[in-house]
Structure formats: C-alpha cells, structure tokens
PDB file of N, CA and C in Angstrom:
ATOM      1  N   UNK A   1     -11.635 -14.519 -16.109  1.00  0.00           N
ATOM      2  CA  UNK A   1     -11.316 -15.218 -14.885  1.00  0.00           C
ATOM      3  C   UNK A   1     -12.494 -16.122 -14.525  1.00  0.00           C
ATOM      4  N   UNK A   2     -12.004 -17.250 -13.631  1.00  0.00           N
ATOM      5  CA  UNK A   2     -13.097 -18.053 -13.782  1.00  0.00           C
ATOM      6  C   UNK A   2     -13.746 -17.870 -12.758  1.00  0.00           C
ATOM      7  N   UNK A   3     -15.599 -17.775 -12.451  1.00  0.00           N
ATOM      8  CA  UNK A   3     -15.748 -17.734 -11.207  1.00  0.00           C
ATOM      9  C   UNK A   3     -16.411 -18.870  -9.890  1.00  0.00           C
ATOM     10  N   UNK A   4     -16.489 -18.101  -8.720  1.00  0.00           N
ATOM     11  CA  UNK A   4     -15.385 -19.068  -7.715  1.00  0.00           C
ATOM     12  C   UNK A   4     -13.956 -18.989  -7.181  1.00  0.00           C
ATOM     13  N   UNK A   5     -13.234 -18.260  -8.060  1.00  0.00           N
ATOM     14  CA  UNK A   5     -11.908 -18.229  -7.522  1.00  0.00           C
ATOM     15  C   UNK A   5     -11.758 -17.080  -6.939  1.00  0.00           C
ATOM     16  N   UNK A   6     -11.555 -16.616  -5.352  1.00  0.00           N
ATOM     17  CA  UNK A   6     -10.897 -15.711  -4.984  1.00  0.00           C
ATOM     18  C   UNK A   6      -9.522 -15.150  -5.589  1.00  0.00           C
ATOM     19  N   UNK A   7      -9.788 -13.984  -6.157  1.00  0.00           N
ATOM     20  CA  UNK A   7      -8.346 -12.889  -6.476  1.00  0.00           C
ATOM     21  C   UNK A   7      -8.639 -11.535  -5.740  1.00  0.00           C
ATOM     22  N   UNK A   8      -6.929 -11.663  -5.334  1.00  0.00           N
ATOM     23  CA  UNK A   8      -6.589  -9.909  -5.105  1.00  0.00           C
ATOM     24  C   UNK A   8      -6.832  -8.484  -5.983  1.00  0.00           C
ATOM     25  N   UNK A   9      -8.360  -8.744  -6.495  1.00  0.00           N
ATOM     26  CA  UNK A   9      -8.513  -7.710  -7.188  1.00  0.00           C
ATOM     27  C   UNK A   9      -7.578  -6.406  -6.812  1.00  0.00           C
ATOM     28  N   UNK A  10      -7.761  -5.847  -5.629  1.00  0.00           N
ATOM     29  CA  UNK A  10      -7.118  -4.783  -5.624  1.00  0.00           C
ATOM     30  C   UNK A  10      -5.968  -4.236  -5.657  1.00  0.00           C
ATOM     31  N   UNK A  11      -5.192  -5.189  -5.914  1.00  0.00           N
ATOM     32  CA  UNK A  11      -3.998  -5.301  -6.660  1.00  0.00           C
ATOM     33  C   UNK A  11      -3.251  -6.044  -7.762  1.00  0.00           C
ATOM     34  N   UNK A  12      -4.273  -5.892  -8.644  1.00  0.00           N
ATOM     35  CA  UNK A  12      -4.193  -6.506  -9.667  1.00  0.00           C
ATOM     36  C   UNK A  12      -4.279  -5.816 -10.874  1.00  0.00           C
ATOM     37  N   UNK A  13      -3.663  -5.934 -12.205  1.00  0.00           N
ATOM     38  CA  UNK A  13      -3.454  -4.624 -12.945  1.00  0.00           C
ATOM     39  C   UNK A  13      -5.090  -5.276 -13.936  1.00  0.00           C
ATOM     40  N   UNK A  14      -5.049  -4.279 -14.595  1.00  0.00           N
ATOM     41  CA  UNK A  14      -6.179  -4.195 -15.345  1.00  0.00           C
ATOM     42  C   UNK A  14      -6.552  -5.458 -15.915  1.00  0.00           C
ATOM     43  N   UNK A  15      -5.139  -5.812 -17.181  1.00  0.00           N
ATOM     44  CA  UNK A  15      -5.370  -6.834 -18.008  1.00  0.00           C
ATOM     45  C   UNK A  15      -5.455  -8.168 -17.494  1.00  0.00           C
ATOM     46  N   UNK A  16      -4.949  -8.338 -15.785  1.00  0.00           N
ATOM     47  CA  UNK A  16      -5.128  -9.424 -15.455  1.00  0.00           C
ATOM     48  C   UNK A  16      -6.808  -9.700 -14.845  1.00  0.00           C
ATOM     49  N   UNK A  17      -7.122  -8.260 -14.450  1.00  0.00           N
ATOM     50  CA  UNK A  17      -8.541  -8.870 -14.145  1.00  0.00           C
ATOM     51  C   UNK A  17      -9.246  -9.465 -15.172  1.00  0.00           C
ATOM     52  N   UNK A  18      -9.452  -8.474 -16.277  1.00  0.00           N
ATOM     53  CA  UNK A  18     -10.423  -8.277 -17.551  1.00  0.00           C
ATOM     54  C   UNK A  18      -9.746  -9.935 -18.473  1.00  0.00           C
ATOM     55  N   UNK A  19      -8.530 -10.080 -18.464  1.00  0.00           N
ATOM     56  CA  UNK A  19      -8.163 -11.317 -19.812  1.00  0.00           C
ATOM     57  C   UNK A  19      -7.451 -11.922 -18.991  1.00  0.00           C
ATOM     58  N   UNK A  20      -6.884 -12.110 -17.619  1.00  0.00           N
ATOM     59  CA  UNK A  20      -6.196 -13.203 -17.224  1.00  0.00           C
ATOM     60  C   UNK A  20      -4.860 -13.401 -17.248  1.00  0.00           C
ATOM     61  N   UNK A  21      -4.260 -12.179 -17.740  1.00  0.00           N
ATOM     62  CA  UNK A  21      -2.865 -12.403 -18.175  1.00  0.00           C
ATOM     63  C   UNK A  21      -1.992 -11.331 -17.179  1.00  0.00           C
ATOM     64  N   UNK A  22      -0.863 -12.647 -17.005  1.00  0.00           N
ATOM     65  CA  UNK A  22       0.373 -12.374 -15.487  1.00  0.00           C
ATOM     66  C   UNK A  22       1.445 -11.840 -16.523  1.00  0.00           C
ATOM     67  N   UNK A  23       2.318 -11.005 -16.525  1.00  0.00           N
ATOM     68  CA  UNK A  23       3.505 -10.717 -17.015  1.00  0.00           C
ATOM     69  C   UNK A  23       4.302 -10.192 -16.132  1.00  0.00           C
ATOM     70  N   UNK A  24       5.810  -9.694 -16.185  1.00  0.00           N
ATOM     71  CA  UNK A  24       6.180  -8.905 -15.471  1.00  0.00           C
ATOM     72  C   UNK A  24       5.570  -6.974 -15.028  1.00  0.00           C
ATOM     73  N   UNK A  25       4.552  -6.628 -16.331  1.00  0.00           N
ATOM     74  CA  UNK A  25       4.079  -5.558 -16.086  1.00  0.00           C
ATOM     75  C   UNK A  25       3.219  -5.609 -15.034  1.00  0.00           C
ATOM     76  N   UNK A  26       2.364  -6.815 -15.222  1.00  0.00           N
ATOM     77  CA  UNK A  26       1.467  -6.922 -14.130  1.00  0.00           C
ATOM     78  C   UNK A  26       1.987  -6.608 -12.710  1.00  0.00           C
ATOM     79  N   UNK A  27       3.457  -7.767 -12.399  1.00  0.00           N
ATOM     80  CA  UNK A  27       3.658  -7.473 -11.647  1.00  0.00           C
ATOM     81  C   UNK A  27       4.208  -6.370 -10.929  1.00  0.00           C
ATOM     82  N   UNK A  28       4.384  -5.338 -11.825  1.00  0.00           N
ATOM     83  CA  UNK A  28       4.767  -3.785 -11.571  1.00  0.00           C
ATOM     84  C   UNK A  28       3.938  -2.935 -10.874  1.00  0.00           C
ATOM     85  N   UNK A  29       2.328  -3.689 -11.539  1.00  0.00           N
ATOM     86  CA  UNK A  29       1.132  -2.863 -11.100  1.00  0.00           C
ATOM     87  C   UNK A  29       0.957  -3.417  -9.763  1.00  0.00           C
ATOM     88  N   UNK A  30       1.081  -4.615  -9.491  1.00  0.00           N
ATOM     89  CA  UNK A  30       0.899  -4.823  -7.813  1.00  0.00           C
ATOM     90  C   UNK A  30       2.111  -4.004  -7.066  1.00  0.00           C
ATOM     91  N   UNK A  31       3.532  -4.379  -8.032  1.00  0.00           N
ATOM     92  CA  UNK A  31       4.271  -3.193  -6.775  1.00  0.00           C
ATOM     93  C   UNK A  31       3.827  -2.157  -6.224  1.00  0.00           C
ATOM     94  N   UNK A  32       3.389  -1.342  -7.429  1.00  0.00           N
ATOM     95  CA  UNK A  32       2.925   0.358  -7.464  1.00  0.00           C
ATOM     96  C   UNK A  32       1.762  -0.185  -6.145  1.00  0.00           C
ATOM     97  N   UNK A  33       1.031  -0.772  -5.660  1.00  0.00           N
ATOM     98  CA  UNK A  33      -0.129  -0.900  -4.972  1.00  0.00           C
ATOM     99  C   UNK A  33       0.435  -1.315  -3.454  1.00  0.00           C
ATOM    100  N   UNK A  34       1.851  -1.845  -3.736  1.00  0.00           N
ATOM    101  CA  UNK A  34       2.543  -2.390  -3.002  1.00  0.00           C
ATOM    102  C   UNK A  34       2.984  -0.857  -2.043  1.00  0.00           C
ATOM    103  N   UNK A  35       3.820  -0.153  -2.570  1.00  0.00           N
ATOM    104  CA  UNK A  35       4.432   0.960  -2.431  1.00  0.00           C
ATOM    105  C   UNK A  35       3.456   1.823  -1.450  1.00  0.00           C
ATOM    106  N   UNK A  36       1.968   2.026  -2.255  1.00  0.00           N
ATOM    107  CA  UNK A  36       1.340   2.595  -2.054  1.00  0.00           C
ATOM    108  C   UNK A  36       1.006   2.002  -0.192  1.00  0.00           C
ATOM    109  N   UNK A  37       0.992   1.178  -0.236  1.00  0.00           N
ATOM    110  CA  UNK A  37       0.845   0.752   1.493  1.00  0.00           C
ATOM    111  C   UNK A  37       0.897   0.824   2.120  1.00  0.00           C
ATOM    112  N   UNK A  38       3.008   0.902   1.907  1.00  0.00           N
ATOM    113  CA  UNK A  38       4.122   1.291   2.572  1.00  0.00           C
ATOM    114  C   UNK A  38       3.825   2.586   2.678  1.00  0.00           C
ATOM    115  N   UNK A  39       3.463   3.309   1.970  1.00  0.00           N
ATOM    116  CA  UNK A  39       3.548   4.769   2.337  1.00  0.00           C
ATOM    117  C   UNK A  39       2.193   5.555   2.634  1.00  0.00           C
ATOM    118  N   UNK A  40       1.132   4.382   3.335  1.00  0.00           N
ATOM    119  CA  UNK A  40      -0.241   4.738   3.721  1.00  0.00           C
ATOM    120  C   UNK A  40       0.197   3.904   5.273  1.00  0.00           C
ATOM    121  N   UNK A  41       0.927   3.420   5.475  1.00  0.00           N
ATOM    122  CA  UNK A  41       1.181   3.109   6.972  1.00  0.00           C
ATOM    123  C   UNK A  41       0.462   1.732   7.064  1.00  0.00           C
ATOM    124  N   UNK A  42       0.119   0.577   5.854  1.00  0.00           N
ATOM    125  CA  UNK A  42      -0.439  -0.969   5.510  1.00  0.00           C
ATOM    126  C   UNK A  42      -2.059  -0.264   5.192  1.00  0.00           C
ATOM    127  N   UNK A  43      -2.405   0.678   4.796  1.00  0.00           N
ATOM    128  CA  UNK A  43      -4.055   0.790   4.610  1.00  0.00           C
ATOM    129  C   UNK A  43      -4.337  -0.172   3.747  1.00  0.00           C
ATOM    130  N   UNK A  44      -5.347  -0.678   3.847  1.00  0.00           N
ATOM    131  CA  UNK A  44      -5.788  -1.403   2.626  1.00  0.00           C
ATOM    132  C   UNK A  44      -5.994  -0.368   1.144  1.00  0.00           C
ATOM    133  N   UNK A  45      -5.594  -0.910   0.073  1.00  0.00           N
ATOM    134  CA  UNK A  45      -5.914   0.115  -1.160  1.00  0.00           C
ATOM    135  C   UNK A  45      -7.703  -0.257  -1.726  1.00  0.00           C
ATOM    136  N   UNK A  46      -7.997   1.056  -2.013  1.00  0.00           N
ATOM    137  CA  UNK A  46      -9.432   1.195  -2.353  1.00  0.00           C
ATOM    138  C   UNK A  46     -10.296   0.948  -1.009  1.00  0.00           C
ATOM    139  N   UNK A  47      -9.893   1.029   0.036  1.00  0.00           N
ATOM    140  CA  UNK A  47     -10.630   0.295   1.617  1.00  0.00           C
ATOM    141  C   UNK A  47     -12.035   1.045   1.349  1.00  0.00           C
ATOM    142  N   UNK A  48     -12.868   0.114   1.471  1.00  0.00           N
ATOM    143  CA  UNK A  48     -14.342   0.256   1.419  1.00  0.00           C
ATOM    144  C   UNK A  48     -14.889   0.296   0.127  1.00  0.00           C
ATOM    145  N   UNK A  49     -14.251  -0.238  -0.548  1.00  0.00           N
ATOM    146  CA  UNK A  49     -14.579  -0.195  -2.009  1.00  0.00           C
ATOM    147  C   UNK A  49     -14.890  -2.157  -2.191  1.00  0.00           C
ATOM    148  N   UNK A  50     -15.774  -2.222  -3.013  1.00  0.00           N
ATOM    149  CA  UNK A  50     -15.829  -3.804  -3.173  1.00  0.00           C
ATOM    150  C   UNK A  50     -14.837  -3.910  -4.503  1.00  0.00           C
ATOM    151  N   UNK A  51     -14.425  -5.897  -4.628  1.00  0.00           N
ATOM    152  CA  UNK A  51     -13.547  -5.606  -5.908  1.00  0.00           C
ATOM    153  C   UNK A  51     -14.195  -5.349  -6.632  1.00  0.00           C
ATOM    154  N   UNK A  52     -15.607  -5.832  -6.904  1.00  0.00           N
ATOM    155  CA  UNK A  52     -16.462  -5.762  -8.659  1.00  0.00           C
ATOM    156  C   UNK A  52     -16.219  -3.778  -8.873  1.00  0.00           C
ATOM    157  N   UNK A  53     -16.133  -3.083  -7.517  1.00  0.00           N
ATOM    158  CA  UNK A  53     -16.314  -1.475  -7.594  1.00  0.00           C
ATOM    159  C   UNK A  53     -14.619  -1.417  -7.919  1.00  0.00           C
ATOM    160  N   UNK A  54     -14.159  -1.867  -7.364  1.00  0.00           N
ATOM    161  CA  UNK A  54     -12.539  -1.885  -7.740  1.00  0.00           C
ATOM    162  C   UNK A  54     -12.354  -1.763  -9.621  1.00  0.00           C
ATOM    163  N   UNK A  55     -12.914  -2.786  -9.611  1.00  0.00           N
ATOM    164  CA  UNK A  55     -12.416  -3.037 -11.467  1.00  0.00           C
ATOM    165  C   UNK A  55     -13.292  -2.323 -12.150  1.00  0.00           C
ATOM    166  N   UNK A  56     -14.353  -1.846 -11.811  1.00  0.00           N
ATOM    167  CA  UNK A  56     -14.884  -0.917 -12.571  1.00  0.00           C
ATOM    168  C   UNK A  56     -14.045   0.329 -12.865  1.00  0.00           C
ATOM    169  N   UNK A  57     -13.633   0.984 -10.869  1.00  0.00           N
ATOM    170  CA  UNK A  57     -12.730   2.523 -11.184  1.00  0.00           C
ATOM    171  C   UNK A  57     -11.848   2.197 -12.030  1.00  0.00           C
ATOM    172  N   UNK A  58     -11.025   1.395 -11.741  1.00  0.00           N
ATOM    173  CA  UNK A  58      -9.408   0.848 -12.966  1.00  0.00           C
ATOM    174  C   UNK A  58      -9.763   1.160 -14.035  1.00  0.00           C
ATOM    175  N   UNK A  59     -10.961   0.580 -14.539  1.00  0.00           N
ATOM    176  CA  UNK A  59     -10.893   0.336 -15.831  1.00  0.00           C
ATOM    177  C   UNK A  59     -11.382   1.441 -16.487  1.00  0.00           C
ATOM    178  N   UNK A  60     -12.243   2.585 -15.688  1.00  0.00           N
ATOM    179  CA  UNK A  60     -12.372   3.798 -16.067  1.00  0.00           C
ATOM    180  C   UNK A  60     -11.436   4.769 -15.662  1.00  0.00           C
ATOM    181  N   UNK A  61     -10.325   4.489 -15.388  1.00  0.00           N
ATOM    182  CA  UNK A  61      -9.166   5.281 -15.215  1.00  0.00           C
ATOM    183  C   UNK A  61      -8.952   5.618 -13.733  1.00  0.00           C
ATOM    184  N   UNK A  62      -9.434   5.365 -12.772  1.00  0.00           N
ATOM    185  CA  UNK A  62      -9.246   6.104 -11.624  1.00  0.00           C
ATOM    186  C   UNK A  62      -7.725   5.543 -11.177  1.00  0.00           C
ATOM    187  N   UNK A  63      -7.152   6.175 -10.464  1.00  0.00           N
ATOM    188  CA  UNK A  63      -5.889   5.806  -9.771  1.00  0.00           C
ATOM    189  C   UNK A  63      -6.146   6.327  -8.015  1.00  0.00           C
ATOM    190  N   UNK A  64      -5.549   5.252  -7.378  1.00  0.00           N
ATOM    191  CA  UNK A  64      -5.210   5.623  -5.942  1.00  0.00           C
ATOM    192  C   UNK A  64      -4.923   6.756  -5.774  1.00  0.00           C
ATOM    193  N   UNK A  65      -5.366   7.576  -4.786  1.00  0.00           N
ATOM    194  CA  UNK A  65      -4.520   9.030  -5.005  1.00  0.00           C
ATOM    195  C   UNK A  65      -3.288   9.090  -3.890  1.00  0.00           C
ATOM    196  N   UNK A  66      -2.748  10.065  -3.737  1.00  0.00           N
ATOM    197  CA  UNK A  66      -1.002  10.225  -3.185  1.00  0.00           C
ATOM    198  C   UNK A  66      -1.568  10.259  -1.885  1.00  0.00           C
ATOM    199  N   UNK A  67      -0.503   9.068  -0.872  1.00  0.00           N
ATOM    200  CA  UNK A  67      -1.124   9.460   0.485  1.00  0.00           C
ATOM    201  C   UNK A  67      -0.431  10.179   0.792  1.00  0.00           C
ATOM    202  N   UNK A  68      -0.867  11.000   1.924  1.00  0.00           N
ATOM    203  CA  UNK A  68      -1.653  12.012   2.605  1.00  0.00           C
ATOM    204  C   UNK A  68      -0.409  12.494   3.462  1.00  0.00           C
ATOM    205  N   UNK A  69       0.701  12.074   3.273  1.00  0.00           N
ATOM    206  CA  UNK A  69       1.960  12.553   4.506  1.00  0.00           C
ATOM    207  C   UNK A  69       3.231  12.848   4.362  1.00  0.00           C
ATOM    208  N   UNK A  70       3.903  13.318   4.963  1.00  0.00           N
ATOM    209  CA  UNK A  70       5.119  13.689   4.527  1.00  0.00           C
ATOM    210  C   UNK A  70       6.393  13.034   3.766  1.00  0.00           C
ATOM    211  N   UNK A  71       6.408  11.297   4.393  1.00  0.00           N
ATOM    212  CA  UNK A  71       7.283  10.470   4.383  1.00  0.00           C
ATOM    213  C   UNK A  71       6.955  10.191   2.164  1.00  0.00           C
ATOM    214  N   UNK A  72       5.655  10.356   1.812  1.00  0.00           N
ATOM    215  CA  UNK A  72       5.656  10.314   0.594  1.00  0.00           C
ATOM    216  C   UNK A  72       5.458  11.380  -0.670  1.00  0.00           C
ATOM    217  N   UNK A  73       6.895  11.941  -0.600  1.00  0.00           N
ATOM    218  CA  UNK A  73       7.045  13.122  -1.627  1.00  0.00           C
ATOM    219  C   UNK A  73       6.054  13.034  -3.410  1.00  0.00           C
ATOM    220  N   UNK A  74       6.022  14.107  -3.846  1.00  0.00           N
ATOM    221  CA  UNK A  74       5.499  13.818  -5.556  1.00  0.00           C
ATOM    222  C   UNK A  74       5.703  13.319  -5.877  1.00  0.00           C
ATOM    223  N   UNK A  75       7.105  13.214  -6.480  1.00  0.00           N
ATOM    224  CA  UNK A  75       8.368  12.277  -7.158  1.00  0.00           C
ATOM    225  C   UNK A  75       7.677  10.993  -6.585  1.00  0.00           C
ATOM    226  N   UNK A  76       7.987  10.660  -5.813  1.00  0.00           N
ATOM    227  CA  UNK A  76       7.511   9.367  -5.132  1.00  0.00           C
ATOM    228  C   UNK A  76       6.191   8.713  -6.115  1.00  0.00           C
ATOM    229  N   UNK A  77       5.675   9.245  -5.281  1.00  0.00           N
ATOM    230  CA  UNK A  77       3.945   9.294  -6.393  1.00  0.00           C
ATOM    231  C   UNK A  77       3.933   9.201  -7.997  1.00  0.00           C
ATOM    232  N   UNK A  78       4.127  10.108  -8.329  1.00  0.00           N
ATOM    233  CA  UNK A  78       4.299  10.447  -9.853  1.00  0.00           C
ATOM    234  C   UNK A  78       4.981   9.454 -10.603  1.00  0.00           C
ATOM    235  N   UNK A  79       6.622   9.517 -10.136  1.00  0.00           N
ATOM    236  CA  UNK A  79       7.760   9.190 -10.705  1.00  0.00           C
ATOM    237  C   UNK A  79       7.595   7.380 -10.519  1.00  0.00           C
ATOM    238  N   UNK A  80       6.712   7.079  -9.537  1.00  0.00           N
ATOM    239  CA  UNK A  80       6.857   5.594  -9.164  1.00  0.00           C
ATOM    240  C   UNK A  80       5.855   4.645  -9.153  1.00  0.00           C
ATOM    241  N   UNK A  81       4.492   5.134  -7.937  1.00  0.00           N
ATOM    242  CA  UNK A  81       3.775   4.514  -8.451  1.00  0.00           C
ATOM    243  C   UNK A  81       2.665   5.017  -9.522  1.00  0.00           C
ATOM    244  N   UNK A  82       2.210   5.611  -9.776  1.00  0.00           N
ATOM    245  CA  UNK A  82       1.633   6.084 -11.100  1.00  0.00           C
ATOM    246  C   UNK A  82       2.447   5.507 -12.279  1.00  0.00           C
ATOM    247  N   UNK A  83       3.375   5.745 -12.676  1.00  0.00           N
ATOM    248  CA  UNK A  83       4.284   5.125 -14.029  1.00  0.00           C
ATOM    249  C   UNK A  83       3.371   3.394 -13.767  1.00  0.00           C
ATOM    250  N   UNK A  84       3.754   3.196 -12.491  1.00  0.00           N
ATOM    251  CA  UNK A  84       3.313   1.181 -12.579  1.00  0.00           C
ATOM    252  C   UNK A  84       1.886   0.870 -12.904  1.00  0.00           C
ATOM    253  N   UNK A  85       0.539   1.741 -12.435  1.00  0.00           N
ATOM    254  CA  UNK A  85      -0.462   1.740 -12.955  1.00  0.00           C
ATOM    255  C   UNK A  85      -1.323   2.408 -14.504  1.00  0.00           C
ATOM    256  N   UNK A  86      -0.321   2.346 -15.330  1.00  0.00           N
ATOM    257  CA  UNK A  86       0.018   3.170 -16.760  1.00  0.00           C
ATOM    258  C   UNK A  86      -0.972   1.834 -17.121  1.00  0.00           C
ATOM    259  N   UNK A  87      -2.232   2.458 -17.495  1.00  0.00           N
ATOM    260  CA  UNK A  87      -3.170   1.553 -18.265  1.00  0.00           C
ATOM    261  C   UNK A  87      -2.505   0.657 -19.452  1.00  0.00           C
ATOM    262  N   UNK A  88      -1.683   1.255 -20.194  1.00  0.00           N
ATOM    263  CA  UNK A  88      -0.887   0.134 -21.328  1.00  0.00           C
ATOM    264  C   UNK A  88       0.329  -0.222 -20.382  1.00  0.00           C
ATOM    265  N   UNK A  89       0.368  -1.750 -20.723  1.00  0.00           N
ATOM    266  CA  UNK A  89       1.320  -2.038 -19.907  1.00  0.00           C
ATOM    267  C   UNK A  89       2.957  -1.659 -20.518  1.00  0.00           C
ATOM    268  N   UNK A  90       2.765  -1.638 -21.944  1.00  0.00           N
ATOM    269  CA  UNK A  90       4.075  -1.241 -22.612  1.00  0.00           C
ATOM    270  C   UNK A  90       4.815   0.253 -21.606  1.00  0.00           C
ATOM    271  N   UNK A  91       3.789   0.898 -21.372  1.00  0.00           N
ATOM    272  CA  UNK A  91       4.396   2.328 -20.718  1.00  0.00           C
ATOM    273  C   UNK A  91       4.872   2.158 -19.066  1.00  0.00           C
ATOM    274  N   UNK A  92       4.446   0.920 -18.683  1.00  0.00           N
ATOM    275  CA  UNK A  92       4.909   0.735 -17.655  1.00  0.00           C
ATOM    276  C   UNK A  92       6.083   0.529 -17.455  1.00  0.00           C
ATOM    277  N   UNK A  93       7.015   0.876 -16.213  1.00  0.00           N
ATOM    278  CA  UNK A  93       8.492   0.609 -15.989  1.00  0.00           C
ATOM    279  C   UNK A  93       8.991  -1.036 -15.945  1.00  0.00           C
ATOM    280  N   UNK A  94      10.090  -1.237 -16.268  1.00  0.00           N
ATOM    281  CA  UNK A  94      10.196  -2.799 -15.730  1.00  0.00           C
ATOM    282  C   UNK A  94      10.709  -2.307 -14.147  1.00  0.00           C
ATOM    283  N   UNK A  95      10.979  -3.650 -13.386  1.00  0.00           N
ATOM    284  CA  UNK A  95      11.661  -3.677 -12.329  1.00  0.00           C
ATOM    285  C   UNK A  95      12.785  -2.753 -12.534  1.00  0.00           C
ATOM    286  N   UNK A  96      13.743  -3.307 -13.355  1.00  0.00           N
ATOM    287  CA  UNK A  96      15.422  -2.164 -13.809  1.00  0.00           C
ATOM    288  C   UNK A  96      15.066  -0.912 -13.612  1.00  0.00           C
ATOM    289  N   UNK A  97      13.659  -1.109 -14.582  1.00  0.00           N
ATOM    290  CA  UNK A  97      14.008   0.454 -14.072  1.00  0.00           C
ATOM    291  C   UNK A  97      13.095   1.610 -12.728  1.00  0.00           C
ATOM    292  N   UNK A  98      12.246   0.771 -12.317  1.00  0.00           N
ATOM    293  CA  UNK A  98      11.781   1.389 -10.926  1.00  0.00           C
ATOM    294  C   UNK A  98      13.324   1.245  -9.928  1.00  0.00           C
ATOM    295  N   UNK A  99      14.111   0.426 -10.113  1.00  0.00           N
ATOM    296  CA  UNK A  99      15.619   0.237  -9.132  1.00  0.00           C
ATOM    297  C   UNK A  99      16.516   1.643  -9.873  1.00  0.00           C
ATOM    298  N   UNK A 100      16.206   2.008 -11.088  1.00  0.00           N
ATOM    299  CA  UNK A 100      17.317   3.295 -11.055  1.00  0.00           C
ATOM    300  C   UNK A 100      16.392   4.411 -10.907  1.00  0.00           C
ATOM    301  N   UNK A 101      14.768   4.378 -11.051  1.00  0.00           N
ATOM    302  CA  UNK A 101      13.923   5.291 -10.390  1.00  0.00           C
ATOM    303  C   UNK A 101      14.206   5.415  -8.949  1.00  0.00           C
ATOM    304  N   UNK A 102      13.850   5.106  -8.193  1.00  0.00           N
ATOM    305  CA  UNK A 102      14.409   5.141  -6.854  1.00  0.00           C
ATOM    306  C   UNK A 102      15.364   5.354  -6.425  1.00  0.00           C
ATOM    307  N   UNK A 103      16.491   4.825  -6.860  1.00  0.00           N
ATOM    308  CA  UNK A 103      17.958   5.085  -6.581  1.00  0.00           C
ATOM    309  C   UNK A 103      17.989   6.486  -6.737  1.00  0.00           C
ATOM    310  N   UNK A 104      17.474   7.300  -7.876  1.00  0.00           N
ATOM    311  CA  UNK A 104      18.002   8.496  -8.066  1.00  0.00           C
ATOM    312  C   UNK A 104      17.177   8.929  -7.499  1.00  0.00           C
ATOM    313  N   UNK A 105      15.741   8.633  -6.859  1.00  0.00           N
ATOM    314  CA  UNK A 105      15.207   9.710  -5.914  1.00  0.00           C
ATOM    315  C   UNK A 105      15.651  10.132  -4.494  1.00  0.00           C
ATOM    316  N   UNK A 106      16.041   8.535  -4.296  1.00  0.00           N
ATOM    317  CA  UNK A 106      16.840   8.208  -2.746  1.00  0.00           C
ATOM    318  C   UNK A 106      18.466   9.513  -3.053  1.00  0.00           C
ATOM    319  N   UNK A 107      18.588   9.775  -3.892  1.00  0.00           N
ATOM    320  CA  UNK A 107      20.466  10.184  -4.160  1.00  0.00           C
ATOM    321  C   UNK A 107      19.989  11.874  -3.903  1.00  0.00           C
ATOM    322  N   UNK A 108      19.017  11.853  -4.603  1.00  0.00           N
ATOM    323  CA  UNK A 108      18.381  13.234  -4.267  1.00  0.00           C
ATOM    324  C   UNK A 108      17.908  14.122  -3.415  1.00  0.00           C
ATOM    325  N   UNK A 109      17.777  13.163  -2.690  1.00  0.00           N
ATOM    326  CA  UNK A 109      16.952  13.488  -1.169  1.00  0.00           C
ATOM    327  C   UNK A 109      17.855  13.290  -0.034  1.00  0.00           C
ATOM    328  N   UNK A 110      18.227  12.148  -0.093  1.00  0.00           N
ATOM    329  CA  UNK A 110      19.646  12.198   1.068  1.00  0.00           C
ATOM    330  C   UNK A 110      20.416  12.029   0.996  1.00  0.00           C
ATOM    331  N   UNK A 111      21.269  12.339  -0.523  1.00  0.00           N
ATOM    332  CA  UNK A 111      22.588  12.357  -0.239  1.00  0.00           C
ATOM    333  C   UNK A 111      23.161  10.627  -1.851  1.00  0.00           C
ATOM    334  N   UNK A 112      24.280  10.638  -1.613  1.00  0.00           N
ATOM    335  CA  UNK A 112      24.241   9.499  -2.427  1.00  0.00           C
ATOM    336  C   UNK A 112      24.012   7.739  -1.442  1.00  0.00           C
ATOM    337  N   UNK A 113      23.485   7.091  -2.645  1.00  0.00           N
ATOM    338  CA  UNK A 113      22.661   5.920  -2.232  1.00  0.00           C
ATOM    339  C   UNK A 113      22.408   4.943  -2.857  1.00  0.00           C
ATOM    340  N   UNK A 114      23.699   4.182  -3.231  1.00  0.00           N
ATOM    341  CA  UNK A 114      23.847   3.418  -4.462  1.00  0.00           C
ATOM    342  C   UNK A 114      22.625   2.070  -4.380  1.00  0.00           C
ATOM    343  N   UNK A 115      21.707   2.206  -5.159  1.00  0.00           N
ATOM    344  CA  UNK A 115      21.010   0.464  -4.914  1.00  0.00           C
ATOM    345  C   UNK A 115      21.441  -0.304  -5.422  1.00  0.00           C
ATOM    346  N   UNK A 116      21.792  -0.174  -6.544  1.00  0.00           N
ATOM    347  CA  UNK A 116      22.426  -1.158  -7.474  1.00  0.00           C
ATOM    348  C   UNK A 116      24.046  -1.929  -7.335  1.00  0.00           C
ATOM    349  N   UNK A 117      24.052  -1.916  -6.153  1.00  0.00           N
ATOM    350  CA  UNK A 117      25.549  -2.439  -5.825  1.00  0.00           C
ATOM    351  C   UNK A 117      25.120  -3.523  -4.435  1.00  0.00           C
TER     352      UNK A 117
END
C-alpha cells in the first residue's frame, strides 16, 4: 500500500493490507468486522489499538473476540464472523453463503425465517 493514503485498517482483511488486493473475500472480512459492531452496540473494532498494532495482531492470528452480551449467541460468532476472518481467503464464506448461514441460524432461534425470498 502506498504511503500517505489513509485506509480502514481495521477492517480490512489481511491480504489487502499486506499486497493490496480487494476481492469478494476481502469483502467478507469487512462484513465479519461489520457484524461484529452490530453486535458490540457500533464499538469501534480493536478500540485503542493503533492500525500499524492492528496489522500486526491479524497477521499473527489474533481475532476480535465474541462480544460480551446476550443479543450475540456462539453460533453467531463462530458460525459467522470468525468463518469471514479465516486467514486463507479460500476458507472464507462467500456472501451465498453467510445468507444461508444466517437464515438457518435466524430459523433456529425463532422459528422459520426465510431470507432468501
């Protein structure tokens, strides 16, 4: 990356910090960071962390950990955003399929809940 340019390190997947490259995985890894937000009530992710400290944890494996409350079950965590921060991006979900991830967590929890319609 070139510098000078402000980026959203902290939501940014690995390979785009380190080589620059946008794909749809990437953009999986900002969902997962995305998610994570929503279900921290808008916290900032990594808050108090600088980015250069940001891309260091990533890149030595650290992951956000599960916030802290009821509204965000395991499944949630595990099943959703963790899969999106999957250091190879090959193991990451596409969109399709975080929409039938969810769907079936949503069907599970309250009842049926078609997203895909």
């Amino acid at each position: 990356m070139s510098s000078g340019v402000k980026l959203p390190i902290k939501w940014m997947a690995i390979e785009s910090i380190e080589d620059g490259i946008f794909t749809e995985k990437t953009d999986i890894w900002s969902f997962g960071i995305t998610v994570w937000e929503v279900f921290n009530g808008g916290k900032t992710p990594y808050g108090g962390f600088s980015p250069t400290c940001v891309k260091t944890m990533i890149s030595d494996g650290y992951r956000l950990e599960a916030p802290s409350n009821s509204a965000c079950n395991d499944d949630i965590y595990q099943k959703t955003m963790l899969k999106c921060w999957e250091r190879d991006p090959n193991e990451r979900p596409t969109f399709a399929q975080v929409v039938t991830d969810i769907d079936t967590l949503l069907s599970n929890s309250v009842g049926y809940l078609n997203l895909t319609k």
